[in-house]
Protein backbone atom coordinates (compact mmCIF):
# COMPACT_ATOMS: atom_id res chain seq x y z
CA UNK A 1 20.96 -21.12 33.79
CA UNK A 2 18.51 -18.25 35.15
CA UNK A 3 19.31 -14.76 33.67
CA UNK A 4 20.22 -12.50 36.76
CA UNK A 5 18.51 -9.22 36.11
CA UNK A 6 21.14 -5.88 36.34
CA UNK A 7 19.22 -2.75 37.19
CA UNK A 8 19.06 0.24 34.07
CA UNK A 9 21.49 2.53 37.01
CA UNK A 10 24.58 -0.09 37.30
CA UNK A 11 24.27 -1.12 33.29
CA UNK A 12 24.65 2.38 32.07
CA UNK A 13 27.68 3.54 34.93
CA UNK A 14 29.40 0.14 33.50
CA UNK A 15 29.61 1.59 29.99
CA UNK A 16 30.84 4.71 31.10
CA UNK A 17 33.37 4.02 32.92
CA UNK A 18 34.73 1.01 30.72
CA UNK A 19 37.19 3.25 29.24
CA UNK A 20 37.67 0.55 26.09
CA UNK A 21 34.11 1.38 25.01
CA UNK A 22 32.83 4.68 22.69
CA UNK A 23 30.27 5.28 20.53
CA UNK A 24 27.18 7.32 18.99
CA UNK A 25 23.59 7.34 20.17
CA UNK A 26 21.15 8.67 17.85
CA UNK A 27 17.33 8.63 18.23
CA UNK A 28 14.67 10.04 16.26
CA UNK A 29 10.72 10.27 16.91
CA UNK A 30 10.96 9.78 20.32
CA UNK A 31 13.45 11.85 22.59
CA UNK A 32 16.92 11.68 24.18
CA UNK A 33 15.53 8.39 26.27
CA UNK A 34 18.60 5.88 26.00
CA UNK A 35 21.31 8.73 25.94
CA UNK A 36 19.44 10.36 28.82
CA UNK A 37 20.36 7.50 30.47
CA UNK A 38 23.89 7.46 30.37
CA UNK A 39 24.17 11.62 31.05
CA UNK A 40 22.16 10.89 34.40
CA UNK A 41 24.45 8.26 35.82
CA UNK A 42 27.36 10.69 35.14
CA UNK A 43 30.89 9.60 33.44
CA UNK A 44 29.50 9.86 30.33
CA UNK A 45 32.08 12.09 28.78
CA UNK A 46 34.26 8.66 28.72
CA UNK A 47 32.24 7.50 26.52
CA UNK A 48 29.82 9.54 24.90
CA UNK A 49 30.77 10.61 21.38
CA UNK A 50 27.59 12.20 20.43
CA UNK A 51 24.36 11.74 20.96
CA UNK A 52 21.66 13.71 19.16
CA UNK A 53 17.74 13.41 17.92
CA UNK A 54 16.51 14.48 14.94
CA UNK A 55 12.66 15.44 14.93
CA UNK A 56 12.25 17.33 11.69
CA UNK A 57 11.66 15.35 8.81
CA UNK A 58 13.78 17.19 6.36
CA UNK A 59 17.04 17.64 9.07
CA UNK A 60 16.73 13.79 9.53
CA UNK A 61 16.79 13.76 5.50
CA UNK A 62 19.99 16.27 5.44
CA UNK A 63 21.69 13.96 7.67
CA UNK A 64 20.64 10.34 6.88
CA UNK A 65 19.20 10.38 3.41
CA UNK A 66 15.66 10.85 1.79
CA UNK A 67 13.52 7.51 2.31
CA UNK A 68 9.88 6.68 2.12
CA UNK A 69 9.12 5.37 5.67
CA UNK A 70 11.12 7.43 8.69
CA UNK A 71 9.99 4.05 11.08
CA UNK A 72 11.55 1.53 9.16
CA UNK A 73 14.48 -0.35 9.31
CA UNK A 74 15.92 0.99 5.93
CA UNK A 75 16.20 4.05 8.18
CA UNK A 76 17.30 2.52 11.06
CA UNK A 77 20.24 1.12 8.82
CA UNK A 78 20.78 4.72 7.22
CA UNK A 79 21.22 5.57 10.73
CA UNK A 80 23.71 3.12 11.66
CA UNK A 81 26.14 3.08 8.63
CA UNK A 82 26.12 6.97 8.75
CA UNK A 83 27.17 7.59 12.65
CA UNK A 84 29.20 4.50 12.47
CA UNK A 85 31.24 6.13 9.24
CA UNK A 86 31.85 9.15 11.30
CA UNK A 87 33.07 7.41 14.19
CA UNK A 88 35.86 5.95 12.07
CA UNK A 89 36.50 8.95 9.87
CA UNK A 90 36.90 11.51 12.95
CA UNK A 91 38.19 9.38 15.74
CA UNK A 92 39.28 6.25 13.70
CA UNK A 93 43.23 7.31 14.20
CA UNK A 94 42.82 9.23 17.36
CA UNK A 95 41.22 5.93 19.27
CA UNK A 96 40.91 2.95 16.97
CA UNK A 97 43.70 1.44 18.72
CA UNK A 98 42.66 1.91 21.97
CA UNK A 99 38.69 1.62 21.49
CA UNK A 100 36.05 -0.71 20.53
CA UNK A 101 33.58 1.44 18.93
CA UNK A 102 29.52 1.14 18.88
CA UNK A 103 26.96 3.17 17.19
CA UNK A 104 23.37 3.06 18.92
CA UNK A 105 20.15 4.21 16.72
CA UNK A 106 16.65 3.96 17.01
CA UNK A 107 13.22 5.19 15.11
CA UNK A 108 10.21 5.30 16.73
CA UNK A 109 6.55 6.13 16.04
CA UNK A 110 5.48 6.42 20.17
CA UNK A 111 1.85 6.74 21.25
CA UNK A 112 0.93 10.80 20.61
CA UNK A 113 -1.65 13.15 21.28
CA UNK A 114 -2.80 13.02 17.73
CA UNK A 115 -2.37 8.96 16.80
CA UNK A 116 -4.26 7.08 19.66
CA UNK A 117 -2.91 3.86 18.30
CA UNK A 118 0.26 1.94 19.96
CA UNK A 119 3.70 3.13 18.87
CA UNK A 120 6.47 1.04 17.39
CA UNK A 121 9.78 1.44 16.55
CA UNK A 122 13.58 0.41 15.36
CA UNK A 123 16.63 -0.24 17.60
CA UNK A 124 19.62 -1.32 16.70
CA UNK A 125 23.48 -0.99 17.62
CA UNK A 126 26.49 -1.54 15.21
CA UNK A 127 29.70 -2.11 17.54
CA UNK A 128 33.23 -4.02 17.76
CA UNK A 129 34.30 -6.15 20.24
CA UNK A 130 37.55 -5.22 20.58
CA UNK A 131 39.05 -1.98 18.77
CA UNK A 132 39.89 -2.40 14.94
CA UNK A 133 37.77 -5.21 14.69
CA UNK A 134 34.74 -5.60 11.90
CA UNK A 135 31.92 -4.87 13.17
CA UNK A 136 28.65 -6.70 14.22
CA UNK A 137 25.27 -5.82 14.76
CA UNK A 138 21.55 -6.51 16.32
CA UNK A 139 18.64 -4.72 14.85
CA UNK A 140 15.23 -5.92 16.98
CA UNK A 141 11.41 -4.35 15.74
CA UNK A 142 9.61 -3.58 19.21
CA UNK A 143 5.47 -3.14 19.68
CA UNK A 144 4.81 -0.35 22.51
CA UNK A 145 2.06 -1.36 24.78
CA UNK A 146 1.78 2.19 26.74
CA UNK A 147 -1.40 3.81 27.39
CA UNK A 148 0.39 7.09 27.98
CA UNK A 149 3.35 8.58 25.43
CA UNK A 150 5.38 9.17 28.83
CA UNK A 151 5.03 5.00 29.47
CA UNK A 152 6.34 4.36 25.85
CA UNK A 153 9.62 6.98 26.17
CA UNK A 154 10.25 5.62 30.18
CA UNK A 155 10.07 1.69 27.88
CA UNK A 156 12.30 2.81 24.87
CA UNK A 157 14.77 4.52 27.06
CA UNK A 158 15.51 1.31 29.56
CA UNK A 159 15.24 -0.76 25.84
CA UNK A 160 17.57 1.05 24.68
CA UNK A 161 20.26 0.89 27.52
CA UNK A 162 19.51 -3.05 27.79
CA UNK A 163 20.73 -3.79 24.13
CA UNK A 164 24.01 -1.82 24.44
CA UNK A 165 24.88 -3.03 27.36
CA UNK A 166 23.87 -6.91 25.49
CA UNK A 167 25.45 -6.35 22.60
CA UNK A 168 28.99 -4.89 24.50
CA UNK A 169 28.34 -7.53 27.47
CA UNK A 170 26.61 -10.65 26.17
CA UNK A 171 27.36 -11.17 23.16
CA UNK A 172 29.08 -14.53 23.73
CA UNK A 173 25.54 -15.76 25.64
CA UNK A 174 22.88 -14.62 22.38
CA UNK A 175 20.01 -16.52 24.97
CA UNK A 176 21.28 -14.64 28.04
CA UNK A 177 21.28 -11.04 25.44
CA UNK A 178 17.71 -11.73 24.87
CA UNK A 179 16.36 -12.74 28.06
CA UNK A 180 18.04 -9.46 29.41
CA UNK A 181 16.00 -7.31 27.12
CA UNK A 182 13.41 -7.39 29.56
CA UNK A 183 15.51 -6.23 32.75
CA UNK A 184 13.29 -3.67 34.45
CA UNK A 185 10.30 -3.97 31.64
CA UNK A 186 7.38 -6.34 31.13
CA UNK A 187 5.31 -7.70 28.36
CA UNK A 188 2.68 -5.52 29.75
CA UNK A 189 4.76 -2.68 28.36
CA UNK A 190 6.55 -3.73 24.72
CA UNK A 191 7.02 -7.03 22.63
CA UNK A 192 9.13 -7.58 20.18
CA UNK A 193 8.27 -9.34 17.24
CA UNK A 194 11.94 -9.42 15.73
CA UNK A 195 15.49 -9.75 16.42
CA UNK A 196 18.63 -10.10 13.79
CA UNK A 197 22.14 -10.84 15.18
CA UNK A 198 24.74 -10.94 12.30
CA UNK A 199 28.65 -9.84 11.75
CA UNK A 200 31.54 -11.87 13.38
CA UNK A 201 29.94 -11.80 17.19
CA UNK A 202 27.47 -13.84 16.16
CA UNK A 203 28.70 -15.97 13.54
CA UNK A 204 27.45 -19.25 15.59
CA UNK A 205 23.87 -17.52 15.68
CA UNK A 206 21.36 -19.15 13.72
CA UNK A 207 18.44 -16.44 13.50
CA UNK A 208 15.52 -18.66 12.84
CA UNK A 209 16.73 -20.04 16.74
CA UNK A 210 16.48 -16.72 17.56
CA UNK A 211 13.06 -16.06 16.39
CA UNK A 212 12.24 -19.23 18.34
CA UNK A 213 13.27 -18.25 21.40
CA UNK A 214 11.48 -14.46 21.09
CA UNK A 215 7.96 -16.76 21.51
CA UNK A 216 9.53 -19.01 24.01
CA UNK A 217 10.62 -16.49 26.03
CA UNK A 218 7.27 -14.66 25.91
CA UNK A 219 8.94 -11.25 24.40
CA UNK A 220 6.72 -11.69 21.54
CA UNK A 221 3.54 -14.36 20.73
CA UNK A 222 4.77 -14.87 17.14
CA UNK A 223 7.68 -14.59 14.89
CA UNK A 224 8.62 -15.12 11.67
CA UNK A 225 11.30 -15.65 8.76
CA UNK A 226 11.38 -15.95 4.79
CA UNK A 227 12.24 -19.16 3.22
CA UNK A 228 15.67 -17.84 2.91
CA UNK A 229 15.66 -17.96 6.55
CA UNK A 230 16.02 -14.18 6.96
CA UNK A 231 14.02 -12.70 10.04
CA UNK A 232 11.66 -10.34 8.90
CA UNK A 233 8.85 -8.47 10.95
CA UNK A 234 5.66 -9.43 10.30
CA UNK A 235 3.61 -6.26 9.72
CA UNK A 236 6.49 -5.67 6.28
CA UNK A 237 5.54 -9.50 4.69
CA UNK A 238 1.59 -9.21 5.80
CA UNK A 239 0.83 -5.67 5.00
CA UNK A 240 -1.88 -5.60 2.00
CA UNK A 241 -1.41 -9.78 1.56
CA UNK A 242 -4.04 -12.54 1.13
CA UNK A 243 -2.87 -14.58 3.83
CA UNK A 244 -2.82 -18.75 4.01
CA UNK A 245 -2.06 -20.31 6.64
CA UNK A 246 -1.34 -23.93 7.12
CA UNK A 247 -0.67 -25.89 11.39
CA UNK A 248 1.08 -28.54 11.47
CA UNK A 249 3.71 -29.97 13.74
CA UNK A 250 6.06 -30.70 10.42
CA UNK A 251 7.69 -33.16 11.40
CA UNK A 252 8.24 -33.92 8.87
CA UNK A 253 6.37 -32.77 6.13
CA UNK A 254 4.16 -35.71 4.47
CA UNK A 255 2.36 -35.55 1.46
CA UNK A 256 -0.77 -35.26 3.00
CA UNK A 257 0.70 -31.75 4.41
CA UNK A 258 1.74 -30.61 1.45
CA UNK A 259 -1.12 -31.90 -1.18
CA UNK A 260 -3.51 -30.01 1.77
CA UNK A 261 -1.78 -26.85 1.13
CA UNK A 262 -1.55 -27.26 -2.29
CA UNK A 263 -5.40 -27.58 -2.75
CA UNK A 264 -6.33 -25.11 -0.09
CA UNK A 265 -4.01 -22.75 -1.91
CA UNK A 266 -5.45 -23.65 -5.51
CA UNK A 267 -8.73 -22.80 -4.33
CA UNK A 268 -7.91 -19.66 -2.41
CA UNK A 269 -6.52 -17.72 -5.35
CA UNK A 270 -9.92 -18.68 -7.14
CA UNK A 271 -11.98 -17.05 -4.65
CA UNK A 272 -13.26 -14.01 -6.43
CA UNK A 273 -11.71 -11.45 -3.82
CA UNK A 274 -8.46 -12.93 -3.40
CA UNK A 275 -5.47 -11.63 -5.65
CA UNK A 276 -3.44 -14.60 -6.65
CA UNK A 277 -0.26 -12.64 -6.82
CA UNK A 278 -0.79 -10.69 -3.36
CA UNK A 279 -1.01 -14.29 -1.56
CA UNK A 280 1.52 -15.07 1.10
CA UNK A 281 1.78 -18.21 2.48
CA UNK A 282 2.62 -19.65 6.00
CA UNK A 283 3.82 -22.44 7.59
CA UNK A 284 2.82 -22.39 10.91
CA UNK A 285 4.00 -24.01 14.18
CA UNK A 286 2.70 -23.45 17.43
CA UNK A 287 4.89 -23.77 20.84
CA UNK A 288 2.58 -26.87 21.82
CA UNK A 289 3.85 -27.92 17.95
CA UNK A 290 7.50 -27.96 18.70
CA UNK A 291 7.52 -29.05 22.47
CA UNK A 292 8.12 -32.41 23.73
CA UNK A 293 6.43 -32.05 27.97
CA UNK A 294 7.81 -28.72 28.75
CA UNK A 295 11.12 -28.70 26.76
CA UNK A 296 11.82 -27.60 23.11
CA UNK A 297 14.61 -29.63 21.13
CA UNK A 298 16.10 -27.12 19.54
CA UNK A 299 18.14 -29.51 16.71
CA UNK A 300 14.76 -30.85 15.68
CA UNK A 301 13.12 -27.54 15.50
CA UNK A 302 15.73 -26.99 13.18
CA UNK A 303 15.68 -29.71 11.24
CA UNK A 304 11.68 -28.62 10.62
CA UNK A 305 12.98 -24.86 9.67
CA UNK A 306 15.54 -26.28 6.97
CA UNK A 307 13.10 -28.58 5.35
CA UNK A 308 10.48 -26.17 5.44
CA UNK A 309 12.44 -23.36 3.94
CA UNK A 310 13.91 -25.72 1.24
CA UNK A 311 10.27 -26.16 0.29
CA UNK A 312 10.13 -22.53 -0.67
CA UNK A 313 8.17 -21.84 3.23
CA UNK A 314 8.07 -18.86 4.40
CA UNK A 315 7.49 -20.04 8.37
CA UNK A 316 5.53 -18.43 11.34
CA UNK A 317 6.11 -19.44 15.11
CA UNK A 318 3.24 -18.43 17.22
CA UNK A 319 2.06 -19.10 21.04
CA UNK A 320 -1.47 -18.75 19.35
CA UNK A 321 -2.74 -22.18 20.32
CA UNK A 322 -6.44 -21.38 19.27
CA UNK A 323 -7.66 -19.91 15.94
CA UNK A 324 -9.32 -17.09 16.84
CA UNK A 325 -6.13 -15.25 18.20
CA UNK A 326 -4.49 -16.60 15.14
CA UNK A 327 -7.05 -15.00 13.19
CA UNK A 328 -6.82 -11.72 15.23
CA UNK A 329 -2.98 -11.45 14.99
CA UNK A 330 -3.03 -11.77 10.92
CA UNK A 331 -6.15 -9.39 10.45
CA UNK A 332 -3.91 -7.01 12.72
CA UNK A 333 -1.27 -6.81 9.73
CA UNK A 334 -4.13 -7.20 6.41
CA UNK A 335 -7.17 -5.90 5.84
CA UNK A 336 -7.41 -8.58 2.60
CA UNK A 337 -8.83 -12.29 2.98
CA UNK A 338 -7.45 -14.80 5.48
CA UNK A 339 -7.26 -18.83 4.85
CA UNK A 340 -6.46 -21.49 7.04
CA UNK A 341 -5.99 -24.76 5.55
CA UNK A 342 -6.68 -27.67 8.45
CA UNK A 343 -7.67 -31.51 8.28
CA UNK A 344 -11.37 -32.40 10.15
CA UNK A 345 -9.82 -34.24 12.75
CA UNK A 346 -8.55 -30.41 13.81
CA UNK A 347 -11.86 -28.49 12.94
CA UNK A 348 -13.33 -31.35 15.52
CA UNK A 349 -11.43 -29.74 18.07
CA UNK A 350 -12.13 -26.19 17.31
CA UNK A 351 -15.94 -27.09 18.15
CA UNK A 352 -14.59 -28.31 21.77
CA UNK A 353 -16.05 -25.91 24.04
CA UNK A 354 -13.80 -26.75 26.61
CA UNK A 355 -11.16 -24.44 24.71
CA UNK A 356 -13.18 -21.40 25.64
CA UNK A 357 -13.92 -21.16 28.88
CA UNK A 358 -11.66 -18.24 29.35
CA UNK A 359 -14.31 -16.61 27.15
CA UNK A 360 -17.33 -14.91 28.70
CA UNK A 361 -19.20 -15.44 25.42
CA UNK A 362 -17.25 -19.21 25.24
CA UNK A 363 -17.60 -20.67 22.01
CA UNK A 364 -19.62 -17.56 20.36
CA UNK A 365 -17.26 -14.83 21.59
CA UNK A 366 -14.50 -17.03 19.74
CA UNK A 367 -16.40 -17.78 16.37
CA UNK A 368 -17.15 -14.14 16.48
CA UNK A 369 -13.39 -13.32 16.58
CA UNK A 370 -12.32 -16.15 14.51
CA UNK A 371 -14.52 -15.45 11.32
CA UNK A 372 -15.03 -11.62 12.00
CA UNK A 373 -13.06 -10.50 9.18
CA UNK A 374 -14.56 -13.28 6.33
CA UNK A 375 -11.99 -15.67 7.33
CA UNK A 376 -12.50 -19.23 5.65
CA UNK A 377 -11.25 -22.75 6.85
CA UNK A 378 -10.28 -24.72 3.88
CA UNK A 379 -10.77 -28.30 5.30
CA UNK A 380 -9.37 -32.14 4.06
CA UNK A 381 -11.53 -34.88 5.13
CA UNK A 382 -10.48 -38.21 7.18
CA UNK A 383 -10.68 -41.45 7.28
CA UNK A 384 -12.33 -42.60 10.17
CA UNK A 385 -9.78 -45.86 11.99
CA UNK A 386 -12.91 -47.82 12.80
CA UNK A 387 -15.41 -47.58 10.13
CA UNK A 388 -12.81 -46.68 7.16
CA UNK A 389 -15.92 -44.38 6.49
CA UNK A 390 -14.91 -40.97 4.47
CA UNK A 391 -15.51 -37.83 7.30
CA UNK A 392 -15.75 -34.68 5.27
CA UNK A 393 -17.78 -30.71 6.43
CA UNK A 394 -20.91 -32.41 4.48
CA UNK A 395 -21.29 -35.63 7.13
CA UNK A 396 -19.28 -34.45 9.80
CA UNK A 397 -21.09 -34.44 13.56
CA UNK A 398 -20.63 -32.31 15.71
CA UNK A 399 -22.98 -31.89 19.28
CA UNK A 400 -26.73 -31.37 18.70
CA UNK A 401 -26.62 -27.57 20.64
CA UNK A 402 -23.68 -26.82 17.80
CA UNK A 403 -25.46 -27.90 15.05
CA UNK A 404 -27.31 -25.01 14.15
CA UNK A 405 -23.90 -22.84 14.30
CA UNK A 406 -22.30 -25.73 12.12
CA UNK A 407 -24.49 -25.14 9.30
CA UNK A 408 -24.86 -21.79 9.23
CA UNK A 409 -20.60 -21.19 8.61
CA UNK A 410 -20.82 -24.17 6.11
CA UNK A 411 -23.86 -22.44 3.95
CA UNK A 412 -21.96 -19.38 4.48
CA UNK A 413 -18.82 -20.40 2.95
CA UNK A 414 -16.94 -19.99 6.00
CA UNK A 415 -16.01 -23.85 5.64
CA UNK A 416 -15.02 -25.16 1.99
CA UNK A 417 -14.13 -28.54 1.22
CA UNK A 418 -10.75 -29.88 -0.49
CA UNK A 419 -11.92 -32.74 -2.22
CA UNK A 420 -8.86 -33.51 -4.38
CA UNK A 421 -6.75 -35.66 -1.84
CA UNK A 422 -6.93 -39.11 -2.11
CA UNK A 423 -7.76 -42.42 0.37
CA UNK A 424 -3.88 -43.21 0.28
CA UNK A 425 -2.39 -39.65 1.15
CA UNK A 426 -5.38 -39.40 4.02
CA UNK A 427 -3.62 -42.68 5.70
CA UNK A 428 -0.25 -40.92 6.28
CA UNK A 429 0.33 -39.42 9.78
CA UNK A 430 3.77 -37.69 10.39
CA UNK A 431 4.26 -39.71 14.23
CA UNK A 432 4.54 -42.70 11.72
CA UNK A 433 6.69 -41.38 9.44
CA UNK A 434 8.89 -40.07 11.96
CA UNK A 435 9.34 -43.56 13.85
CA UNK A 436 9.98 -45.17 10.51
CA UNK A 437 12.84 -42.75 9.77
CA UNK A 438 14.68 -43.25 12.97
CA UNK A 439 13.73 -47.15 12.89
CA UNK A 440 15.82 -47.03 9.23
CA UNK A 441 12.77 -48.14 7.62
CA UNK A 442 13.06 -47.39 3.87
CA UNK A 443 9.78 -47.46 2.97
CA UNK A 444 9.20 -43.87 4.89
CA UNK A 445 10.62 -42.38 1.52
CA UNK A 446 6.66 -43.16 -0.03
CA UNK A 447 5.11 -40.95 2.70
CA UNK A 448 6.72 -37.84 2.01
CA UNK A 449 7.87 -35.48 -1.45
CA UNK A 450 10.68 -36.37 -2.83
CA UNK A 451 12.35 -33.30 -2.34
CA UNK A 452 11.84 -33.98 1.23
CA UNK A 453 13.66 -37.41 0.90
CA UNK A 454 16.16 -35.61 -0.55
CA UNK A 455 16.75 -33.10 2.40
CA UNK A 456 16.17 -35.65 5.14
CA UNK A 457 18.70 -37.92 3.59
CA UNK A 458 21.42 -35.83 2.53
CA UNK A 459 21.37 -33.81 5.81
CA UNK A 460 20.86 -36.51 8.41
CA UNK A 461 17.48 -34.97 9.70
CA UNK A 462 15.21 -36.75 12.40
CA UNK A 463 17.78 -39.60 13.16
CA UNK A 464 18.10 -40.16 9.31
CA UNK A 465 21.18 -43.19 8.71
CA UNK A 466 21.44 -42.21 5.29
């Protein structure tokens, strides 16, 4: 069903004059935008608690607490259990029986005269349904795009008023709640990078979906959660992390995926300027990974995420579908070294030109971007289906006019070979695996961990018949 866009003017005069709704806005670092909002349309007395803004670093302390990052979302929760607690202290037995009470907050870092680089920022609103209930909440990390501070405020305010009026409105409809973040905005303007519904509203939500759904929607071209399945921003798991990343489709994870990781990881932590206890490690799948034509199954997505967090994953979904804007997203977050650990058959295709036309430099302009920051490409070799000859970086052939580059990234140590995965484990492709599994095959179980078996069986995954 297509989200019907409601302009910033009728969203705001609903909430005031829904005489079942009151609440709290609070916003610090960057103005009165969302309450300024609701004051404009008029009615707000109805229901308008408070709203107030904080600049001062040590009035913001007085109020919420000391902390060590003011744009974070440790404040942003500070925020939102204090002005929630004081809705229910000073008005709880006035109007808890009569209202359904929300607490807006938000901390922001906006574009300034003195920082030139792009602001970012914390919303999130704590609120009932109905009055007395417990509450539930959405807390969403947004990346400001505005060239001008005055762009960034005009983007947080209109934000702001599009997830309370979500969160009071359309919270039975999480999809539509997203989608509607974007009334009135653009991804020229924000993206954000991560969303986390919890508390009784949203006790059908599965997060992970959610994160999903940021990249398919466009709102943000990667997401990300722990292999406990929490959400997480990006910039909090990447900041000051060796970084290894490992494509795949996952589906489901063979040996060959995980004995590639395994070695590529082995041999990252021995590279002499790589801390092996500052190493993060992704799982990474694409939107081309997960899509089937144009449409995304969203159970077998799923069924990917729980295997993949089982393993201990922490897992990234991108709309990155070549490396270079992979590599230029992570070396956004770290400053430290950056693997990717890939099979030849896929380093073959990053030397197709034909992925770079959108390039004015083509195929330069992207290995320029790709290995700018001493990024290295751990690589597996195959076997080839018509010769049974081994490929690996050392006899791989790539086009005569690409030779020259070829060499000079594999005498550079820009490609490394994994030599530690055997013929057998090479011969395993996941598209067989998978038709073996819903074909009740047993002999899939030798293709994959055991711990996978495990997962796939007990929980039914990818057609499984136990």
């Amino acid at each position: 069903m297509e989200h019907c866009t409601i302009d910033t003017h009728q969203k705001t005069l609903t909430v005031n004059l829904d005489e079942g709704k009151y609440g709290t806005i609070a916003e610090i670092g960057a103005g009165q935008e969302t309450a300024r909002w609701f004051f404009k349309v008029g009615g707000a007395a109805g229901t308008i608690a408070k709203a107030m803004s904080a600049y001062d670093m040590k009035f913001s302390d007085s109020i919420y607490g000391s902390c060590s990052r003011y744009v974070s979302r440790d404040r942003l929760k500070a925020m939102l259990d204090h002005e929630y607690q004081l809705l229910n202290e000073r008005l709880g037995e006035a109007r808890g029986d009569s209202s359904a009470f929300f607490a807006f907050a938000n901390t922001v870092a906006a574009r300034s005269f003195t920082q030139k680089q792009p602001g970012h920022g914390w919303l999130g609103i704590r609120f009932q349904r109905s009055p007395g209930e417990a509450p539930s909440q959405i807390d969403l990390h947004v990346q400001l795009k505005g060239q001008e501070n005055i762009q960034d405020q005009e983007t947080l305010g209109l934000l702001g008023v599009n997830l309370i009026y979500g969160a009071l409105y359309l919270h039975e409809k999480p999809d539509e709640l997203l989608a509607s973040l974007l009334d009135q905005l653009s991804t020229d303007l924000l993206a954000i990078d991560m969303i986390d519904f919890s508390g009784v509203a949203f006790a059908g939500v599965d997060n992970r979906l959610m994160a999903l759904r940021l990249v398919q929607k466009g709102l943000s071209d990667a997401a990300m959660f722990r292999a406990d399945g929490k959400v997480v921003q990006p910039a909090d798991v990447l900041y000051k992390k060796a970084v290894l990343v490992e494509r795949s489709r996952f589906r489901p994870p063979t040996r060959l995926t995980m004995r590639l990781l395994d070695c590529a990881h082995s041999a990252f932590c021995k590279d002499s300027d790589v801390d092996p206890d500052k190493v993060i490690v992704l799982s990474e799948m694409t939107l081309h990974n997960l899509s089937e034509g144009e449409n995304i199954d969203v159970q077998d997505f799923l069924h990917r995420a729980e295997i993949l967090c089982a393993l201990g994953k922490h897992v990234l979904i991108s709309n990155y579908g070549e490396f270079y804007r992979l590599a230029q997203y992570l070396s956004a977050y770290t400053q430290r070294p950056i693997g990717i650990a890939l099979g030849v058959p896929t380093l073959i295709e990053i030397f197709k030109e034909k992925y770079y036309d959108n390039l004015a430099g083509g195929i330069l302009e992207s290995f320029g971007r790709l290995f700018k920051n001493d990024l290295r490409l751990y690589v597996c070799p195959m076997l080839d289906c018509d010769t049974g000859e081994l490929v690996t970086v050392h006899n791989l052939k790539v086009q005569h006019k690409l030779r020259h580059l070829y060499l000079y990234l594999l005498e550079n140590g820009l490609l490394r070979e994994i030599d530690a995965i055997g013929e057998i484990e090479l011969s395993i492709f996941s598209h067989d695996v998978l038709a073996k599994i819903r074909n009740g095959e047993s002999d899939w179980e030798k293709l994959v961990p055991e711990t996978v078996v495990r997962i796939i069986r007990n929980k039914r995954l990818f057609g499984c018949r136990g």
